[in-house]
N, C-alpha and C. Protein backbone atom coordinates (compact mmCIF):
# COMPACT_ATOMS: atom_id res chain seq x y z
N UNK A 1 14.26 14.00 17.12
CA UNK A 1 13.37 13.29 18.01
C UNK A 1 13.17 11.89 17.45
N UNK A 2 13.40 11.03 18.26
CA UNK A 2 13.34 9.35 18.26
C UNK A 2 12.00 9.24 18.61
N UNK A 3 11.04 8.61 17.59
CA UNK A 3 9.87 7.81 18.72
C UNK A 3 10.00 6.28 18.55
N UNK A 4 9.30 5.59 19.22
CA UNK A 4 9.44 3.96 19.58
C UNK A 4 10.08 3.36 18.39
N UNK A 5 9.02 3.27 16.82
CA UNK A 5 9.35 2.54 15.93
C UNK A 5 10.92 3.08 15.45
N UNK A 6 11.90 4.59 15.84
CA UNK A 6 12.75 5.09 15.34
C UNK A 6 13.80 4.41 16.37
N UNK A 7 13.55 3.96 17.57
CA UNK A 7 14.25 3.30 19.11
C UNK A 7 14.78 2.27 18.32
N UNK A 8 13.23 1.33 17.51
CA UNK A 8 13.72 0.07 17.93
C UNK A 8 14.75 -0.57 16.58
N UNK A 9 14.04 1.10 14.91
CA UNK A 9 15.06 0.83 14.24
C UNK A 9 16.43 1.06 14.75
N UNK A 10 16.85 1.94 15.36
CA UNK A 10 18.21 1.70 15.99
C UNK A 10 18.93 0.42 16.33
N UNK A 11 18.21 -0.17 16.87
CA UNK A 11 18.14 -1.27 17.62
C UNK A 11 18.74 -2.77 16.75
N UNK A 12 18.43 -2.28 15.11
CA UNK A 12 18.21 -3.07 14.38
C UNK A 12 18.98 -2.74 13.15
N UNK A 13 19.83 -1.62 13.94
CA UNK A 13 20.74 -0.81 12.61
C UNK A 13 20.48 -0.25 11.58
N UNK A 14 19.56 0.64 12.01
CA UNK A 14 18.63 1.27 10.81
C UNK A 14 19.63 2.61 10.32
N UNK A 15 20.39 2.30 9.36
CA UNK A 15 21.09 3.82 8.82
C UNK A 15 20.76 5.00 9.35
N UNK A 16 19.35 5.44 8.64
CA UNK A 16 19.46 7.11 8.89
C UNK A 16 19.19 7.24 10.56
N UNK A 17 18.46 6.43 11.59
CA UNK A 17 18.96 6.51 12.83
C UNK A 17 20.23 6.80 13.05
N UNK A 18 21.52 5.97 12.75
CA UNK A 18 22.86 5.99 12.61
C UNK A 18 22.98 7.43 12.26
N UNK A 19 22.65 7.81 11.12
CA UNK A 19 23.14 8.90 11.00
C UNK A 19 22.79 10.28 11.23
N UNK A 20 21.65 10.40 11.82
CA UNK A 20 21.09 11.34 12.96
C UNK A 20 22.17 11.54 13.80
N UNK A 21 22.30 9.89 14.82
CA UNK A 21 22.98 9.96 15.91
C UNK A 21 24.22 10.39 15.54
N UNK A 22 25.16 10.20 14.58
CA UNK A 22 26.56 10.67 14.43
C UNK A 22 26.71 12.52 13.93
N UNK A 23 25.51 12.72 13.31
CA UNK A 23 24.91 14.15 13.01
C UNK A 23 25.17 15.03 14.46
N UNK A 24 24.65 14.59 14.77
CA UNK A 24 24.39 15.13 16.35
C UNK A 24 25.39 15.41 17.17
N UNK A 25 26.55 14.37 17.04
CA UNK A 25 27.65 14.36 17.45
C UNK A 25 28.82 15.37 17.09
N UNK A 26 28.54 15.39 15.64
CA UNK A 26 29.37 16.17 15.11
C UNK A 26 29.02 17.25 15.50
N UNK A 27 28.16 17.58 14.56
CA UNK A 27 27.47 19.36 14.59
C UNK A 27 27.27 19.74 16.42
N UNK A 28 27.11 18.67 17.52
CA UNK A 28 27.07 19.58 18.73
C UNK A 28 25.45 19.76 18.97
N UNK A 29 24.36 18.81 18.46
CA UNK A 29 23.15 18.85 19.00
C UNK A 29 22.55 17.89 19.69
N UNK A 30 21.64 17.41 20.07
CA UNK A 30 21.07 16.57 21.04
C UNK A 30 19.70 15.65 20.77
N UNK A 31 19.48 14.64 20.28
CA UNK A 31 18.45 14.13 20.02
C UNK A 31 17.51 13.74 21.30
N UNK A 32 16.46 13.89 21.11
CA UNK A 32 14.93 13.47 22.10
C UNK A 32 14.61 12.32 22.08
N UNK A 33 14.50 11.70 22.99
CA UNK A 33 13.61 10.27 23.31
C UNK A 33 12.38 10.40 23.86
N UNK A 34 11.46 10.89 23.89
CA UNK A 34 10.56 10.30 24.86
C UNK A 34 10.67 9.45 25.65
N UNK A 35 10.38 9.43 26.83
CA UNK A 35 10.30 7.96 27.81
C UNK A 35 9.45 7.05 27.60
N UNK A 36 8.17 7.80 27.32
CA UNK A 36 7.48 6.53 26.97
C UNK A 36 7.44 5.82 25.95
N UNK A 37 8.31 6.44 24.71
CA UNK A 37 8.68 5.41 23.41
C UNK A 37 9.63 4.73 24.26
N UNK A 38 10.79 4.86 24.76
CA UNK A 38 11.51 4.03 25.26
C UNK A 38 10.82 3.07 25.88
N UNK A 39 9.74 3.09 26.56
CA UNK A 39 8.92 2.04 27.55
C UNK A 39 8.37 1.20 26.15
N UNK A 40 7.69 1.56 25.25
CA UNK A 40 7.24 1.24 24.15
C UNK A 40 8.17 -0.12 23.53
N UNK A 41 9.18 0.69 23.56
CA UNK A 41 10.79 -0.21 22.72
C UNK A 41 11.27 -1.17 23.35
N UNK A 42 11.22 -0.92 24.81
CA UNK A 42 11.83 -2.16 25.64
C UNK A 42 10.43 -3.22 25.77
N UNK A 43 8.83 -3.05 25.37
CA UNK A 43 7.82 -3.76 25.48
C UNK A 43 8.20 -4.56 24.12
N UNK A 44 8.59 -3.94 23.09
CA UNK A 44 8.76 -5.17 21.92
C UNK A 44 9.47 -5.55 21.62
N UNK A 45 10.73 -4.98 22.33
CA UNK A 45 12.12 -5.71 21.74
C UNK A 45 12.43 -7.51 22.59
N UNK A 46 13.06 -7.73 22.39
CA UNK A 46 13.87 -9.03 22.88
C UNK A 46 14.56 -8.49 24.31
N UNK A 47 14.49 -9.28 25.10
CA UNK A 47 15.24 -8.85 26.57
C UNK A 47 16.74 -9.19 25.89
N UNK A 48 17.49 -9.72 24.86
CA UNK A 48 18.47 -9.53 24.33
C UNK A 48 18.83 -8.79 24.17
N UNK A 49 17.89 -7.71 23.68
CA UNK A 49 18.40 -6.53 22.69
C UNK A 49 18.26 -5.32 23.70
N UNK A 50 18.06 -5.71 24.79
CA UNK A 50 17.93 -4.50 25.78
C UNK A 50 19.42 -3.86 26.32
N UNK A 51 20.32 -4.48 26.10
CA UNK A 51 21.91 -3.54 25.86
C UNK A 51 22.15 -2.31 24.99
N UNK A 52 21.23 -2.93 23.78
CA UNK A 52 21.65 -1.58 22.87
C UNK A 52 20.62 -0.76 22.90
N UNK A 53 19.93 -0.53 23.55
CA UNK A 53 18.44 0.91 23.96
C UNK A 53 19.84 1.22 25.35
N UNK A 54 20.41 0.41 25.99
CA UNK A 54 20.90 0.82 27.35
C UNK A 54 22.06 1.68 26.61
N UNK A 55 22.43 1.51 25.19
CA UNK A 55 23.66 1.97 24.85
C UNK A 55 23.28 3.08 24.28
N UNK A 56 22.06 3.07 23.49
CA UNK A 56 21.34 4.11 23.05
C UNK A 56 20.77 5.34 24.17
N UNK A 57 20.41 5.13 25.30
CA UNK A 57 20.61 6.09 26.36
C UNK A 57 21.80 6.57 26.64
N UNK A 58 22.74 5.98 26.89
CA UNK A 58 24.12 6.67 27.56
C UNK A 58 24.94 7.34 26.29
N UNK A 59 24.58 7.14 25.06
CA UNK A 59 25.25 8.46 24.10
C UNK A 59 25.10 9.52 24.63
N UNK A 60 26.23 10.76 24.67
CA UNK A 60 26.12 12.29 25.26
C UNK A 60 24.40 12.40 24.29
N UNK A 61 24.98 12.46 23.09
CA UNK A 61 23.95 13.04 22.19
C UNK A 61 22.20 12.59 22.55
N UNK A 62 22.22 12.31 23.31
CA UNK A 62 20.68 11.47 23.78
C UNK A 62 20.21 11.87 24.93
N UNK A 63 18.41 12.49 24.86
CA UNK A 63 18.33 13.71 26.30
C UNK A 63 16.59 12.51 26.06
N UNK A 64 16.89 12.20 27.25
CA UNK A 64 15.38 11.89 27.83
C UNK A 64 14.38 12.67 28.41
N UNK A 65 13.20 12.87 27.01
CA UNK A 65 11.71 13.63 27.20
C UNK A 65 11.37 13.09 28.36
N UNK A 66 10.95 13.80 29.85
CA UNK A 66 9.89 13.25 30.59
C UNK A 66 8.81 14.47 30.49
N UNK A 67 7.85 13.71 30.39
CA UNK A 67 6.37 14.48 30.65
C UNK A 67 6.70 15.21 31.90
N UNK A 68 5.91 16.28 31.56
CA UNK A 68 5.66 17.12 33.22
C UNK A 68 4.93 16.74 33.71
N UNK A 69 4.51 16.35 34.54
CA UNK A 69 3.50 15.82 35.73
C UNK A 69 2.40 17.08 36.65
N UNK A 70 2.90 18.01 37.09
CA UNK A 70 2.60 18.71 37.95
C UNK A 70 0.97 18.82 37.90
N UNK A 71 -0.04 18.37 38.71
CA UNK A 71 -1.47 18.95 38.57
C UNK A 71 -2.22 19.97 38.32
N UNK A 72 -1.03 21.15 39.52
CA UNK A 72 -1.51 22.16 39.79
C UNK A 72 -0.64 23.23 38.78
N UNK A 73 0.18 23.01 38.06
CA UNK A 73 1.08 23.39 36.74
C UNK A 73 0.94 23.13 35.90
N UNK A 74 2.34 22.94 35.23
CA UNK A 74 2.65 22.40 33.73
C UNK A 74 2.47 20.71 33.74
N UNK A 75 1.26 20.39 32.95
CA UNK A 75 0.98 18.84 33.10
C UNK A 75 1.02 18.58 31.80
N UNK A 76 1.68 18.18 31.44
CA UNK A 76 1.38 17.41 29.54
C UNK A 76 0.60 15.87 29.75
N UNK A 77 0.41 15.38 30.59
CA UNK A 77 -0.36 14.24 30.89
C UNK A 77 -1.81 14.32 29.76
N UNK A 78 -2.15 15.44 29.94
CA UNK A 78 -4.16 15.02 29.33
C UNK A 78 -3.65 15.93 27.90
N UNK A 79 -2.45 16.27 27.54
CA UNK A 79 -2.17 16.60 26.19
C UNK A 79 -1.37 15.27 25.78
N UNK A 80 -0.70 14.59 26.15
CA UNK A 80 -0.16 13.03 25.36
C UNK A 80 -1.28 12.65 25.41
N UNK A 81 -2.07 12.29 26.51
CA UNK A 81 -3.69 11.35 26.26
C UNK A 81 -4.20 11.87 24.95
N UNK A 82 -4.73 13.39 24.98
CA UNK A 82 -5.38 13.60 23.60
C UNK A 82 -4.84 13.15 22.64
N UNK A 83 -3.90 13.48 22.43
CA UNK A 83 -2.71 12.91 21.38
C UNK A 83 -2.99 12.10 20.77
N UNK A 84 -2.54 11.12 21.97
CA UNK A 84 -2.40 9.69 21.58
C UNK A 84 -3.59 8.49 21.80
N UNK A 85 -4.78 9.27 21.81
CA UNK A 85 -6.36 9.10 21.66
C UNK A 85 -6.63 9.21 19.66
N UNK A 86 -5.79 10.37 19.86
CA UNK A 86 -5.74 10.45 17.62
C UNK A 86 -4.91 9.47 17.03
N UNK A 87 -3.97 9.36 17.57
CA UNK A 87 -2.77 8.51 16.79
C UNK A 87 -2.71 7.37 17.52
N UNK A 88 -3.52 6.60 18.23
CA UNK A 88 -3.56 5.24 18.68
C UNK A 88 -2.42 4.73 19.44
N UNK A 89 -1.63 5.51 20.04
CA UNK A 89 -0.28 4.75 20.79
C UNK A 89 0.31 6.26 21.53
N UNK A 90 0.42 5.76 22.68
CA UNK A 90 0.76 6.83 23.90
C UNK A 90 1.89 7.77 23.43
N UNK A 91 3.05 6.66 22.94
CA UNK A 91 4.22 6.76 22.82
C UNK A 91 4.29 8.08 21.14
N UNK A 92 3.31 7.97 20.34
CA UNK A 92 3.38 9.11 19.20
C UNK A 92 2.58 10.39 19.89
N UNK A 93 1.32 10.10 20.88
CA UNK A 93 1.57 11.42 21.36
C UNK A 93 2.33 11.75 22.12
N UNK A 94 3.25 11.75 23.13
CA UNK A 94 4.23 11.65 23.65
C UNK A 94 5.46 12.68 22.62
N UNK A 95 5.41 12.07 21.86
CA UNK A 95 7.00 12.08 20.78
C UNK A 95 6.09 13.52 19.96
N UNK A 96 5.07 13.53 19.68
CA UNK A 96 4.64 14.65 19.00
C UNK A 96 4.48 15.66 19.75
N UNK A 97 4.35 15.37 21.04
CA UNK A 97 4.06 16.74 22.15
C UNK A 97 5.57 17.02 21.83
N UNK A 98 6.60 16.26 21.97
CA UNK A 98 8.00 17.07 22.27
C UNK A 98 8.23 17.39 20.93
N UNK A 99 7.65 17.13 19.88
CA UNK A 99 8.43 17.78 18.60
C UNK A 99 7.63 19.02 18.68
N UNK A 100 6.52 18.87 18.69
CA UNK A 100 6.39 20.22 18.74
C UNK A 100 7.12 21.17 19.89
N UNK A 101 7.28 21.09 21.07
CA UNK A 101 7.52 22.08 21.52
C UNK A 101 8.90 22.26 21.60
N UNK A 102 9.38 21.24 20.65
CA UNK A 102 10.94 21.57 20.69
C UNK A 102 11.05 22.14 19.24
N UNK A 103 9.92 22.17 18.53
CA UNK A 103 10.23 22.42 16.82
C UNK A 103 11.07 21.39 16.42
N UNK A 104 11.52 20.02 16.16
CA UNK A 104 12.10 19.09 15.87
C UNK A 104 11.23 18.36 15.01
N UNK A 105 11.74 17.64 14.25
CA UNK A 105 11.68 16.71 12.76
C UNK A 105 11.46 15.69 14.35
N UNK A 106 10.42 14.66 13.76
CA UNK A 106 10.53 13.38 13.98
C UNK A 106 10.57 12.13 12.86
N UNK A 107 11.48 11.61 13.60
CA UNK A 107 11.95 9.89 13.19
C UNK A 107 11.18 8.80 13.77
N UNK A 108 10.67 8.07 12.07
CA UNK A 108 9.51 6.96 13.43
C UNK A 108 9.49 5.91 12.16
N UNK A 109 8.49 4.92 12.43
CA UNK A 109 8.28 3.91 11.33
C UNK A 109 7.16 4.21 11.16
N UNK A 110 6.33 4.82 12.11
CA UNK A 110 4.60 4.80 11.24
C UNK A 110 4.54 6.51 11.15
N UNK A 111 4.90 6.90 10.54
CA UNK A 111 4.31 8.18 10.39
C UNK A 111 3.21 8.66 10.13
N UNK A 112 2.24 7.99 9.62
CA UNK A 112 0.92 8.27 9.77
C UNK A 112 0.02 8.79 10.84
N UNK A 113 0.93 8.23 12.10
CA UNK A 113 0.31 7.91 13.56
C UNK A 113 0.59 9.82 13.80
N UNK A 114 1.84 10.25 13.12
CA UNK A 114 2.50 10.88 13.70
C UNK A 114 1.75 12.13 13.05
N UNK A 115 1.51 12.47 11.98
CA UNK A 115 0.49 12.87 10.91
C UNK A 115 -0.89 13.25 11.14
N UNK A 116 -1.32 12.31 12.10
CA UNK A 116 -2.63 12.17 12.51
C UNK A 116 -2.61 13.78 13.55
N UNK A 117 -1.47 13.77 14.31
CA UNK A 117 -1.31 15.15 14.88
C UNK A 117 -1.15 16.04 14.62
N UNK A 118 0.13 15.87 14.03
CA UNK A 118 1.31 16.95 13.36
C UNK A 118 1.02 18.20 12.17
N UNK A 119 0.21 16.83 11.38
CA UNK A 119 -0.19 17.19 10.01
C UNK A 119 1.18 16.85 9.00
N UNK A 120 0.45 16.52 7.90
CA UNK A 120 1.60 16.32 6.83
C UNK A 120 2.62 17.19 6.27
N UNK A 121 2.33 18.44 6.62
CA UNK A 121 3.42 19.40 6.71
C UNK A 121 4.87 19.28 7.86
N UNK A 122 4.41 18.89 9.04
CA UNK A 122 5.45 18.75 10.08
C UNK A 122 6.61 17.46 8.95
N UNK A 123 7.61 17.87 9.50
CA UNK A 123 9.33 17.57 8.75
C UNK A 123 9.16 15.70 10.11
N UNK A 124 8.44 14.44 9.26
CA UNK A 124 8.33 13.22 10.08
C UNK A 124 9.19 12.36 8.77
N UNK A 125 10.06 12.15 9.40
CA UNK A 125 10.94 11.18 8.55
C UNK A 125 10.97 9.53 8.82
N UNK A 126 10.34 8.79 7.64
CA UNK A 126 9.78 7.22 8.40
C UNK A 126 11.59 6.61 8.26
N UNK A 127 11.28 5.71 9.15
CA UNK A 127 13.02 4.95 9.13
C UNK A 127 12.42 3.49 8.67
């Protein structure tokens, strides 16, 4: 699992991003984006640098988190809010709702944010 600060190290050629993504490739697994880190990533990056998030989507290895929406269902809406009411940025609750329910390690730059949820036991690797 990618959250924003793990997007935009990509972005910026951050190794162990790199080597997630080629991990993934090999072995036959699939890394997580959140959408709204992606919304996050394209808010701070350079409209330059918006090719390589576009390149960073179209890898096989790359599956875009969307929140469930449904009212009268499955809504993760007022579980990212809580979230990301603890950890100060939409985009780590977001990325922590899907690690957890995918059981996935997250990749980020502030892990603290991520911590604030997770707890320091959850497998958050800072890039």
């Amino acid at each position: 699992m990618l959250d924003s600060g793990a997007v935009m190290a990509y972005v910026h050629g951050a190794d162990p991003v790199g080597e997630l993504l080629f991990r993934a490739a090999e072995d036959g697994f699939a890394v997580a984006v959140p959408s709204t880190c992606l919304l996050e990533a394209y808010q701070a990056l350079r409209f330059e640098e918006f090719d390589l998030l576009r390149v960073l989507r179209r890898l096989p290895v790359v599956r875009v988190d969307e929140p469930r929406t449904d009212v009268n269902g499955p809504d993760d809406l007022p579980i990212i809010g809580g979230m990301a009411a603890r950890a100060g940025r939409i985009g780590a609750g977001h990325a922590a709702l899907a690690a957890a329910g995918h059981s996935v390690a997250v990749y980020t730059s502030l892990p603290q944010q991520l911590e604030s949820i997770l707890g320091k036991a959850w497998p958050i690797i800072e890039v």
